[in-house]
Protein backbone atom coordinates (compact mmCIF):
# COMPACT_ATOMS: atom_id res chain seq x y z
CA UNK A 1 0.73 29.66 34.68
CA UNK A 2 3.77 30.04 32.28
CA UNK A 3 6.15 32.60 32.11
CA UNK A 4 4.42 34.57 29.35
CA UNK A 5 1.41 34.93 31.85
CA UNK A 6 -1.18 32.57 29.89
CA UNK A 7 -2.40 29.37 30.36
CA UNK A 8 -2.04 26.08 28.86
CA UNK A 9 -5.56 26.15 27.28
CA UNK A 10 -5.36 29.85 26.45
CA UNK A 11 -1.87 28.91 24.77
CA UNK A 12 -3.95 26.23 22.82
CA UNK A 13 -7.07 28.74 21.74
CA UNK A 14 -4.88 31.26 20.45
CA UNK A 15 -2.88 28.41 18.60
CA UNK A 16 -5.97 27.12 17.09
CA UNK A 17 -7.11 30.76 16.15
CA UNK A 18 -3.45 31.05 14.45
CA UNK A 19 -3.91 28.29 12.35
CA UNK A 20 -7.78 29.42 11.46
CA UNK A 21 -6.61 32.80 10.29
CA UNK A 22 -3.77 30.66 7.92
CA UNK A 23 -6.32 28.95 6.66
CA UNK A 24 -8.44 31.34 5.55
CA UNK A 25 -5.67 32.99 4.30
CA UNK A 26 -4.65 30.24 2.46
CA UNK A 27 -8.02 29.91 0.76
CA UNK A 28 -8.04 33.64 0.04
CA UNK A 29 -5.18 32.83 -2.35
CA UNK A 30 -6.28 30.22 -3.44
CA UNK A 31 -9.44 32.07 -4.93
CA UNK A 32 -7.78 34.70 -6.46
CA UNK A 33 -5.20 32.86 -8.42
CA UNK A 34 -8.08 31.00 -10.02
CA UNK A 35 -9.17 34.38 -11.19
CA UNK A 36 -5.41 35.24 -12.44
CA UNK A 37 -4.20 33.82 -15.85
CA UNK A 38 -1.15 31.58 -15.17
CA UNK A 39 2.14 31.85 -16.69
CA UNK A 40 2.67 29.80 -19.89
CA UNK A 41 5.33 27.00 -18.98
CA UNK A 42 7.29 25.10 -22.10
CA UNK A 43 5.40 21.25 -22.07
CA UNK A 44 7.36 18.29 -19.91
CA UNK A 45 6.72 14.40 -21.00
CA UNK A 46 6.20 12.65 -18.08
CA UNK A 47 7.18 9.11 -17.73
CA UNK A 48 3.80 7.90 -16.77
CA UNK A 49 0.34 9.50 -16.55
CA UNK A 50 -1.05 10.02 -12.83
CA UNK A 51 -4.71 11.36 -12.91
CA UNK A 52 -5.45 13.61 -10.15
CA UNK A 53 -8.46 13.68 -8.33
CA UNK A 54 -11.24 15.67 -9.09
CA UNK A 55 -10.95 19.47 -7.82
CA UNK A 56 -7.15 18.53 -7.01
CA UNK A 57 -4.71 20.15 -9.15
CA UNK A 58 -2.18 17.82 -11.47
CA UNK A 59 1.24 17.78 -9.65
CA UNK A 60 3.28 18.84 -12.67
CA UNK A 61 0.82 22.04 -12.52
CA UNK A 62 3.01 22.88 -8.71
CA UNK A 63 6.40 21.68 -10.23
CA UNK A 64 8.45 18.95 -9.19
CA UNK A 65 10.25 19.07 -5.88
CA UNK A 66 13.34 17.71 -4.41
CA UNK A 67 12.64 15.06 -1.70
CA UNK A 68 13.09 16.48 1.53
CA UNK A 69 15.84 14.56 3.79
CA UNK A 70 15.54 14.16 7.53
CA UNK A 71 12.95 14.25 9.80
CA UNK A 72 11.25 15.59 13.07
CA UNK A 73 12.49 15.18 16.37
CA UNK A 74 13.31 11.84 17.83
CA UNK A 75 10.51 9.87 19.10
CA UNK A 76 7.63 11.60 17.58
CA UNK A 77 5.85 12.07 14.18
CA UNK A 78 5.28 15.74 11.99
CA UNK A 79 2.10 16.30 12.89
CA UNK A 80 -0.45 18.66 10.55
CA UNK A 81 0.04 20.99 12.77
CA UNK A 82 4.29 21.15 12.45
CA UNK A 83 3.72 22.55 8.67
CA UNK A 84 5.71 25.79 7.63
CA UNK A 85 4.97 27.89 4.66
CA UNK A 86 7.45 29.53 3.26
CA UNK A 87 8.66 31.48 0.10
CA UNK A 88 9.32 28.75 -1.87
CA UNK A 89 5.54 27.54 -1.29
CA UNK A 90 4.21 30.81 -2.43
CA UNK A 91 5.91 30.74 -5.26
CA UNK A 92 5.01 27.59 -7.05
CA UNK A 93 0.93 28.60 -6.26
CA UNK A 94 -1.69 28.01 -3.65
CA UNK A 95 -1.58 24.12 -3.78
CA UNK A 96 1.29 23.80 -2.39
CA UNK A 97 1.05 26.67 -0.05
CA UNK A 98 -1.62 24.67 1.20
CA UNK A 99 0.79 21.77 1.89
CA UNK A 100 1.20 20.07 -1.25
CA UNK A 101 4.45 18.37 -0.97
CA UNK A 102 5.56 14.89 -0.82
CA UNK A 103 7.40 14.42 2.38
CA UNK A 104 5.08 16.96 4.74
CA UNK A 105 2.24 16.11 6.70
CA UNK A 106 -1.12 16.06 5.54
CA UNK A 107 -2.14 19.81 6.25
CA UNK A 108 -5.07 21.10 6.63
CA UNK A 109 -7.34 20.16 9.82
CA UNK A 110 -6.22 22.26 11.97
CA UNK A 111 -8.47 24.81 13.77
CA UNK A 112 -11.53 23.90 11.22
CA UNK A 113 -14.73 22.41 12.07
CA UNK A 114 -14.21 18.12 12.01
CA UNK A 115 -16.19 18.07 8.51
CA UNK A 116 -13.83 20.08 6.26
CA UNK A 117 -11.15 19.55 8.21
CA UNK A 118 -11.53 15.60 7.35
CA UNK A 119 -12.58 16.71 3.34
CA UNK A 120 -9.35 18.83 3.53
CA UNK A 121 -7.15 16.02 4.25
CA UNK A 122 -8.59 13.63 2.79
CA UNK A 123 -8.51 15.20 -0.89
CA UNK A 124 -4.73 16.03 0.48
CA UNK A 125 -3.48 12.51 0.96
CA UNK A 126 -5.57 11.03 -2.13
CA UNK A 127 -3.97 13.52 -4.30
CA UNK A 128 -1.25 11.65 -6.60
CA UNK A 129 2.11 12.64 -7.82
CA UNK A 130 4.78 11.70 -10.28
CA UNK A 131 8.19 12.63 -10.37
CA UNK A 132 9.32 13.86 -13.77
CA UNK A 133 11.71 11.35 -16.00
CA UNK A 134 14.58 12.51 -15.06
CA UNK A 135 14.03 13.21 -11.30
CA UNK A 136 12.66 9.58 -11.17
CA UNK A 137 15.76 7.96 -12.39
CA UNK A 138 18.11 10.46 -10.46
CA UNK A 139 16.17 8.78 -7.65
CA UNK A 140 15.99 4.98 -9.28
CA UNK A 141 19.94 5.40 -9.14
CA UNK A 142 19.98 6.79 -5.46
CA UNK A 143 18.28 3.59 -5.20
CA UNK A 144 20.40 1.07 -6.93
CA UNK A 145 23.23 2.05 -4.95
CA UNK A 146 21.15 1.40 -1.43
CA UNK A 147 19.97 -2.19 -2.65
CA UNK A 148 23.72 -2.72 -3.70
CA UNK A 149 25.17 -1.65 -0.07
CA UNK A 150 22.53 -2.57 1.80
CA UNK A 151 23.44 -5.94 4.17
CA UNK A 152 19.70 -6.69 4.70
CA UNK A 153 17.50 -5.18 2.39
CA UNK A 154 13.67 -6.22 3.45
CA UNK A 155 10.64 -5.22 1.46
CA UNK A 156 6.95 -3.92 2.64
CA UNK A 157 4.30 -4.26 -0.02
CA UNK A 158 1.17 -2.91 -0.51
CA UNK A 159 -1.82 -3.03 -2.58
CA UNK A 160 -0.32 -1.19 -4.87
CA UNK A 161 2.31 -3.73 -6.73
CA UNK A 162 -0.78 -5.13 -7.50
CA UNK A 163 -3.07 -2.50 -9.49
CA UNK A 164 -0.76 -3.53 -12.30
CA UNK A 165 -2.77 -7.15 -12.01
CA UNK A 166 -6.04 -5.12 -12.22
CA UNK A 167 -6.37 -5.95 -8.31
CA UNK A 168 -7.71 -2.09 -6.96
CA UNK A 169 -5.80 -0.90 -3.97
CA UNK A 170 -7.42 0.74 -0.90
CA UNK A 171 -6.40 4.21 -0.55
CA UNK A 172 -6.04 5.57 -4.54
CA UNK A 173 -8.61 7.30 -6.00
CA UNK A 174 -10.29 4.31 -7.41
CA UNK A 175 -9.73 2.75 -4.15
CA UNK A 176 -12.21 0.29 -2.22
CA UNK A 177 -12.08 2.45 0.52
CA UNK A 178 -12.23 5.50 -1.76
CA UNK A 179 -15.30 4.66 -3.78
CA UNK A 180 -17.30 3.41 -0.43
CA UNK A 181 -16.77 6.89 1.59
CA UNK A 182 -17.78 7.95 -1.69
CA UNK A 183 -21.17 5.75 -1.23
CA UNK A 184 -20.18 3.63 -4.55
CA UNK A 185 -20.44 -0.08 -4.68
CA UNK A 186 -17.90 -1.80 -5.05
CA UNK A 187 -18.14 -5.30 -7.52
CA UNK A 188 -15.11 -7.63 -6.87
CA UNK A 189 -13.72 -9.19 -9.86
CA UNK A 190 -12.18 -12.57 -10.21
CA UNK A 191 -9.01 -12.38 -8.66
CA UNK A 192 -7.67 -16.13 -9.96
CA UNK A 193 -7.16 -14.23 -13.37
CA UNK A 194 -4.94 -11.95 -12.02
CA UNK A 195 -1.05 -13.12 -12.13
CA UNK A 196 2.29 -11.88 -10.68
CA UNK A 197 3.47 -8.02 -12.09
CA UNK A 198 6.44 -7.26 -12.78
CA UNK A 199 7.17 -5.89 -9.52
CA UNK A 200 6.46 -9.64 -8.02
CA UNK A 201 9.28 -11.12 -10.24
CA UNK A 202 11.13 -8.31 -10.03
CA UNK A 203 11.32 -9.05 -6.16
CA UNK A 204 11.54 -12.70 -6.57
CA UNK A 205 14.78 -12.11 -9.13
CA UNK A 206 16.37 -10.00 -6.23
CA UNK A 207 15.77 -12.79 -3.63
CA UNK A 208 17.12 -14.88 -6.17
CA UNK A 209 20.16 -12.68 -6.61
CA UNK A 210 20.31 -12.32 -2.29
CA UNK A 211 19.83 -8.36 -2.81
CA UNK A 212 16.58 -8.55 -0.94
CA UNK A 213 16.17 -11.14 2.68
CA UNK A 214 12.48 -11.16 3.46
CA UNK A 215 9.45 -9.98 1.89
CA UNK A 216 6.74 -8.94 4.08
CA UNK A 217 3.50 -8.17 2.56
CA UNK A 218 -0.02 -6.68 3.41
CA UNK A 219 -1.66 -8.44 -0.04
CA UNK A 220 -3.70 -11.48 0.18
CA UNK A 221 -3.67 -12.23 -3.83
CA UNK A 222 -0.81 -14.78 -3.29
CA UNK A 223 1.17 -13.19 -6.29
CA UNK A 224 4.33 -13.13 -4.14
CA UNK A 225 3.58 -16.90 -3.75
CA UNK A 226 2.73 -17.23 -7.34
CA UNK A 227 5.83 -15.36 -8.33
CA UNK A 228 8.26 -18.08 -6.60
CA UNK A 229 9.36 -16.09 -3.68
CA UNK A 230 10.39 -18.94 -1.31
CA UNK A 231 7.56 -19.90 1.80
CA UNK A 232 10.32 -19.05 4.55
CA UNK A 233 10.70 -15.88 2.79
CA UNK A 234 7.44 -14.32 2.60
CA UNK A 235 5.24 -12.95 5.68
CA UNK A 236 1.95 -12.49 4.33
CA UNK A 237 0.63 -10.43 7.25
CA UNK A 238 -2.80 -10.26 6.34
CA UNK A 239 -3.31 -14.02 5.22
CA UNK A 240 -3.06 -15.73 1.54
CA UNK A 241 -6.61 -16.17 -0.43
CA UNK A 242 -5.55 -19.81 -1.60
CA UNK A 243 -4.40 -20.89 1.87
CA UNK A 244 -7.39 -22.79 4.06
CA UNK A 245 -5.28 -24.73 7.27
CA UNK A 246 -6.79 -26.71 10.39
CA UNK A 247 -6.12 -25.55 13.64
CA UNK A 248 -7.42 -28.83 15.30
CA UNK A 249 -4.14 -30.27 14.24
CA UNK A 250 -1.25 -29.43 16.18
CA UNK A 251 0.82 -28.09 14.46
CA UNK A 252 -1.81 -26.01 11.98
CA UNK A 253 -2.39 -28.40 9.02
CA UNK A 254 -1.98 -25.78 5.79
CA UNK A 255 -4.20 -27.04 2.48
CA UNK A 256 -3.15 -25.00 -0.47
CA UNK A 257 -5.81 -24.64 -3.17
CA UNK A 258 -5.45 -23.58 -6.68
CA UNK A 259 -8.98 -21.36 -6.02
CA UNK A 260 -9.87 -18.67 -3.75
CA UNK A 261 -10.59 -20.50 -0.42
CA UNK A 262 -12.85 -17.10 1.19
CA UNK A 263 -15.74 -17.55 -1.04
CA UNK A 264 -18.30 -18.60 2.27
CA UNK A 265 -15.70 -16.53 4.61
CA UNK A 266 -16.08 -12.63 6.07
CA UNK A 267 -15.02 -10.72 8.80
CA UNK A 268 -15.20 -12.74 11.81
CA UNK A 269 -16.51 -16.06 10.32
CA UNK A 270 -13.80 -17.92 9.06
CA UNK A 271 -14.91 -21.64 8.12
CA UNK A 272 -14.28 -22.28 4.94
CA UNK A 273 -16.76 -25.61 4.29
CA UNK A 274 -14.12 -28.18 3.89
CA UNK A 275 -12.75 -30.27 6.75
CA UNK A 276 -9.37 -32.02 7.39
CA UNK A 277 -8.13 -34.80 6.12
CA UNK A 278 -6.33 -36.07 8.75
CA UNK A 279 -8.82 -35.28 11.24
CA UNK A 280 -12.11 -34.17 10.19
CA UNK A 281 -12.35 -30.52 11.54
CA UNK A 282 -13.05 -27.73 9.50
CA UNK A 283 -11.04 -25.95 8.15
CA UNK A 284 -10.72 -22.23 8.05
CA UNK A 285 -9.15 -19.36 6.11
CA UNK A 286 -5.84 -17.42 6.49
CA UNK A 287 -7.37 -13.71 5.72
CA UNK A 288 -7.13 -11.06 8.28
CA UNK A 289 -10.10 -8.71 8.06
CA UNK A 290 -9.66 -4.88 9.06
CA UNK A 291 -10.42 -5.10 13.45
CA UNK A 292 -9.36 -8.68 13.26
CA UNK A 293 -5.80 -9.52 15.10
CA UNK A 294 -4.01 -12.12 12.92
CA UNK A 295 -2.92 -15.18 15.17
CA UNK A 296 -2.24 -17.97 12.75
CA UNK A 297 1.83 -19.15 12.32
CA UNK A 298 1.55 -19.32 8.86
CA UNK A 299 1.01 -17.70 6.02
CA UNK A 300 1.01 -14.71 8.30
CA UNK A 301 4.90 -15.67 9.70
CA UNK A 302 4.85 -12.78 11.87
CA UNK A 303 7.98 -13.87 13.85
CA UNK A 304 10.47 -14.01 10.66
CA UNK A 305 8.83 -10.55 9.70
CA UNK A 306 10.04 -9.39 13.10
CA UNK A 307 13.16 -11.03 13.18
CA UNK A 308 14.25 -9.68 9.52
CA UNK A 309 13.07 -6.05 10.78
CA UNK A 310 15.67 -6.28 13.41
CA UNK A 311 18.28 -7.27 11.29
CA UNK A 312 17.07 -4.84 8.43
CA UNK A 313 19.95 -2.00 7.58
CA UNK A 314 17.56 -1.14 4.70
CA UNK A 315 13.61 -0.68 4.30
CA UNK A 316 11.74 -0.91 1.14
CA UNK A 317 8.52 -0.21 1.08
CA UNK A 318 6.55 -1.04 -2.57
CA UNK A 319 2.69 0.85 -3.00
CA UNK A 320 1.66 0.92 0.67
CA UNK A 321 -0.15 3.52 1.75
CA UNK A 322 1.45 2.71 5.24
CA UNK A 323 -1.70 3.49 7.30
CA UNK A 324 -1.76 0.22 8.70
CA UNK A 325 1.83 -0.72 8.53
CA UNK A 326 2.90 2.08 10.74
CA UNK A 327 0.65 0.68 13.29
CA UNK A 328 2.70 -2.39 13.64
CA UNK A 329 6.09 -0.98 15.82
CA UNK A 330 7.96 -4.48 15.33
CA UNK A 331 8.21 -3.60 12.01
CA UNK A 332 10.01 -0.14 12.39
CA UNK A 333 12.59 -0.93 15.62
CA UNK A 334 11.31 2.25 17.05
CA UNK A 335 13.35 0.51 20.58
CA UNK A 336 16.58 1.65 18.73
CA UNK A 337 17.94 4.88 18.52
CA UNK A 338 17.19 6.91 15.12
CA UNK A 339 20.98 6.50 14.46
CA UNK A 340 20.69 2.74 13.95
CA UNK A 341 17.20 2.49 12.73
CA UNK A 342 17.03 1.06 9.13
CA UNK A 343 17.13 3.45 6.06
CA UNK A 344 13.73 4.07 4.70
CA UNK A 345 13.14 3.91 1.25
CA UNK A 346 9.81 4.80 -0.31
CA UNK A 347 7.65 3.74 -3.33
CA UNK A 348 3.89 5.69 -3.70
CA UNK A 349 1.89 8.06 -5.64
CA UNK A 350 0.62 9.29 -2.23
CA UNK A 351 1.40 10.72 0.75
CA UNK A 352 2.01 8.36 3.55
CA UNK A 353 2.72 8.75 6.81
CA UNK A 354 6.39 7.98 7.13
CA UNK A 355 7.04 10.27 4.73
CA UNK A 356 9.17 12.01 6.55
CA UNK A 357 11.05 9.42 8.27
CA UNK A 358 12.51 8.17 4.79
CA UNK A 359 15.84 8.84 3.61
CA UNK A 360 14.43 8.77 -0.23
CA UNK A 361 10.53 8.81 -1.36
CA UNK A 362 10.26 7.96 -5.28
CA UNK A 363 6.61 9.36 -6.41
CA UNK A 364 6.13 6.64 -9.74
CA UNK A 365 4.07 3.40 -10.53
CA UNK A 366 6.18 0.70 -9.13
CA UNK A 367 6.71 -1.37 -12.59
CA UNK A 368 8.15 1.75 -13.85
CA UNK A 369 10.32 2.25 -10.48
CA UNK A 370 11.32 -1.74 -11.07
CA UNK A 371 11.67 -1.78 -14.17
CA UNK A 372 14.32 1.07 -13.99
CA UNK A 373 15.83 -0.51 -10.91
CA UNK A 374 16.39 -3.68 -12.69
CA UNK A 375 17.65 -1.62 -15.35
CA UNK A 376 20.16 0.25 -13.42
CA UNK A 377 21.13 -3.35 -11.38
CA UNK A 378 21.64 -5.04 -14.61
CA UNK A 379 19.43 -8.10 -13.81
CA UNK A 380 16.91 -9.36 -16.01
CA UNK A 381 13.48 -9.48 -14.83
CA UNK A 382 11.95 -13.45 -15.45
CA UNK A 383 8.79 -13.80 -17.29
CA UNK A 384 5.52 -15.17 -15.56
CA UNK A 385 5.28 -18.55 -16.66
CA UNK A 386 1.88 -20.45 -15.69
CA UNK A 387 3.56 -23.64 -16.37
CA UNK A 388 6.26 -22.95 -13.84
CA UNK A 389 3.90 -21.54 -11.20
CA UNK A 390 4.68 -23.10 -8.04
CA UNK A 391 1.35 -22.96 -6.79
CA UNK A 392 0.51 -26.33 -8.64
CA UNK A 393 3.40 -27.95 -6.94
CA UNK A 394 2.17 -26.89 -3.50
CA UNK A 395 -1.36 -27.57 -3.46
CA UNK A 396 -3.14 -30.04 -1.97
CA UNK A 397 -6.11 -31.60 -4.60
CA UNK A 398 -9.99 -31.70 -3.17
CA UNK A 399 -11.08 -35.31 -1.99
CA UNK A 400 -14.15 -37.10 -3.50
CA UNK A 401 -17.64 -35.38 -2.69
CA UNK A 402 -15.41 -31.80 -2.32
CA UNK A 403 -15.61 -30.62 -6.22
CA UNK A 404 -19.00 -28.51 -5.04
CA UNK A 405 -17.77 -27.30 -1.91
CA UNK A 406 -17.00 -24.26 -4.36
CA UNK A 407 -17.96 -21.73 -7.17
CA UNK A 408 -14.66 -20.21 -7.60
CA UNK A 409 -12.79 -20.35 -10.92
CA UNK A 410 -9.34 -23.00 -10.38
CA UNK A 411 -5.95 -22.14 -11.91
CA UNK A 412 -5.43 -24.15 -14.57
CA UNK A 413 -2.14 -24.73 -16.39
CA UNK A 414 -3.22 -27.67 -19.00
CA UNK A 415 -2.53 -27.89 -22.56
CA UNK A 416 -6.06 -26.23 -22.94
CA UNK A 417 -5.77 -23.32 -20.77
CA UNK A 418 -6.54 -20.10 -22.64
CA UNK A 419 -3.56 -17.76 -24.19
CA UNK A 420 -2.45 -15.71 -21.64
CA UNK A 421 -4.73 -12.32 -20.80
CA UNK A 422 -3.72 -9.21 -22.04
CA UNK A 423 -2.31 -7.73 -19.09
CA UNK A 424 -4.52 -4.17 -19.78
CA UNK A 425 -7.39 -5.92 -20.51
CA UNK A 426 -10.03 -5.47 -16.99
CA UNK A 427 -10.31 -8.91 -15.14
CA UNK A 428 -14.56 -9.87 -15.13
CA UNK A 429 -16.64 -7.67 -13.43
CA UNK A 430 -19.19 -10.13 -12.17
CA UNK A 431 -19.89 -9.61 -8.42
CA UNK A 432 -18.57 -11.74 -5.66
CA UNK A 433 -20.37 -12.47 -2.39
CA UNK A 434 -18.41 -13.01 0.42
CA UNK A 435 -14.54 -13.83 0.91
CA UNK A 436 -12.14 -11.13 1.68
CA UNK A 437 -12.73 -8.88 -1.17
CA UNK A 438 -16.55 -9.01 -0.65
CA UNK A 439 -18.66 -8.55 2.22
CA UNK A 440 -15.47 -8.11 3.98
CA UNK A 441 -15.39 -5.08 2.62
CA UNK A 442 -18.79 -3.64 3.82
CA UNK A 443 -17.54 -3.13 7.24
CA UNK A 444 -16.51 0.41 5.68
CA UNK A 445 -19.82 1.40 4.65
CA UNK A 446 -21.39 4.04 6.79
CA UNK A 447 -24.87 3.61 8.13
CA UNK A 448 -27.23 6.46 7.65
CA UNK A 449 -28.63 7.74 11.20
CA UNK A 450 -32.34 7.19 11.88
CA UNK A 451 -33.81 10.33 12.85
């Protein structure tokens, strides 16, 4: 018994009866402010244009908001729970009294039933937000002056440096996870066509420049490759779509292609067709599929990713939605006390959930957040050049009999090769068995129950 006289569980049902009544509360406002006309607010130009969700209201429509500094207690995570709502919630409307704020938790699924609760949140964390022009560069300054002081500046990317490519992420709201809890298909396109954003050379120009000291990446579209990062300075956690290596050979034998090697690959079935060269076994891919463990030295180079995150002062992280990231502790010296962890700086639309562990979260596309970083650095950002990709340098050509082993489309880089796409133009549509876009991706697909 505790001193007030009740129990731990009866502390806990009247908690979760608390947070019930909030709710409701919350959604009681939330209906009758639909009914009220709104105030008429003078028109802001925002930088870029961030579609919101269905049934989710546009962030300028709850005005910006400063980026909360500091955190929760030492050696734990807000939890939905931890949320507060105050004046200042009430007065900028019922979404974000209902948590709508960059830096909290995602709120509310606590003390509903595990259906909405799960809807609630999950239309919470989807939900996108910009910063306004002038917030963002405030910010994009904030920022300059980190990568200059910063004595080693790593970056995490995500999926989303890529979207510029016309790669879709995971987690946005055209997502592949999105559209299959949605029960949508989802038709790969060719990902050869897609080349390095300006984000990739943007990175690759700070490397250049010794700003940034490792690059360590969730993305399997090889752009940071492409972009001519340096091998020793990438860790590609989750594998490289042109990389195909024998592990007969001691050490692994890599074989870079200049086509996606995952065409006959999925999740747990790895062979890619082709064999060695040196010693006839077959060779496999480099991907890492969602429940697989990665084991492979290289691409994944998972012990220079955890020695630059323990000499990191400074974190970047670049349109990752940090659900699976956060799951990795190497990367986030969590041993160390808070006072000599790395500064956390990040880059998303979304909500994430080390939100509130960063010391600045910029809510903008990253090309625009680049773009104004290079801007503010004074560096100029090198063009893509197809001619100087270094992928053609690197790979390894197919032997005699091995020109069917594949359907893929190649790189190509001759005097024939096509003008370059229009970067807003879609990549092809056609779908794309297999590989680690394709039926890799069906492990997300919920089976219907058999009654």
């Amino acid at each position: 018994m505790a001193a007030g006289g009740l129990s731990r569980s009866e502390r806990k049902a009247a908690e979760r009866v608390r947070r019930l009544r909030e709710e409701q509360q919350r959604e009681r406002l939330r209906q009758v402010c639909h009914l009220l006309p709104r105030p008429a607010s003078p028109p802001r130009v925002a930088l870029t244009t961030c579609p919101a969700p269905a049934g989710v209201a546009h962030p300028e429509e709850g005005g910006g908001r400063a980026q909360r500094r500091g955190g929760p207690a030492p050696g734990r995570e807000r939890g939905p729970g931890d949320r507060v709502a105050g004046p200042e919630q009430a007065a900028r409307g019922p979404e974000a009294a209902a948590g709508g704020g960059e830096s909290r938790a995602a709120p509310g699924s606590a003390g509903l039933s595990p259906g909405r609760g799960r809807g609630l949140r999950a239309v919470w964390v989807s939900r996108q937000v910009c910063d306004d022009p002038e917030e963002l560069r405030r910010k994009v300054r904030e920022l300059a002056g980190a990568v200059r002081n910063a004595k080693y500046l790593v970056v995490y990317t995500g999926a989303g440096i890529s979207t510029a490519a016309s790669i879709p992420d995971y987690r946005g709201p055209n997502g592949v996870w999105t559209l299959l809890q949605k029960g949508r298909s989802v038709s790969a396109a060719d990902l050869s066509e897609a080349e390095p954003t300006l984000t990739h050379m943007s990175i690759a120009r700070l490397h250049e420049q010794k700003l940034v000291q490792h690059v360590v990446s969730q993305n399997c579209d090889g752009l940071h490759l492409r972009s001519g990062l340096p091998r020793s300075a990438i860790s590609e956690l989750h594998g490289n779509m042109y990389i195909e290596v024998c592990t007969a050979c001691t050490p692994n034998r890599e074989y870079v292609r200049v086509f996606d090697v995952t065409e006959r690959t999925a999740l747990h079935r790895h062979q890619t067709g082709r064999v060695c060269h040196k010693c006839g076994a077959q060779l496999r891919d480099t991907i890492v599929h969602f429940g697989e463990r990665g084991t492979l030295g290289q691409p994944l180079n998972w012990e220079a990713a955890t020695q630059a995150a323990s000499k990191a002062d400074t974190i970047l992280c670049l349109g990752s939605s940090l659900k699976v990231l956060k799951k990795y502790p190497r990367l986030w010296c969590m041993t160390k006390p808070p006072s000599r962890r790395p500064k956390l700086y990040i880059v998303n639309l979304q909500w994430t959930p080390k939100d509130d562990w960063a010391a600045l979260k910029l809510h903008g596309r990253c090309d625009d957040v680049m773009q104004l970083l290079m801007d503010e650095l004074g560096l100029e950002i090198p063009p893509y050049s197809r001619w100087q990709d270094p992928i053609f340098s690197l790979a390894t050509p197919l032997r005699a009999g091995e020109e069917g082993s594949h359907s893929r489309k190649s790189l190509c880089r001759s005097q024939e090769e096509p003008p370059p796409r229009d970067r807003d133009a879609p990549l092809s549509s056609a779908p794309i068995l297999g590989g680690w876009f394709g039926r890799g991706c069906s492990k997300r697909r919920k089976r219907k129950k058999v009654t």
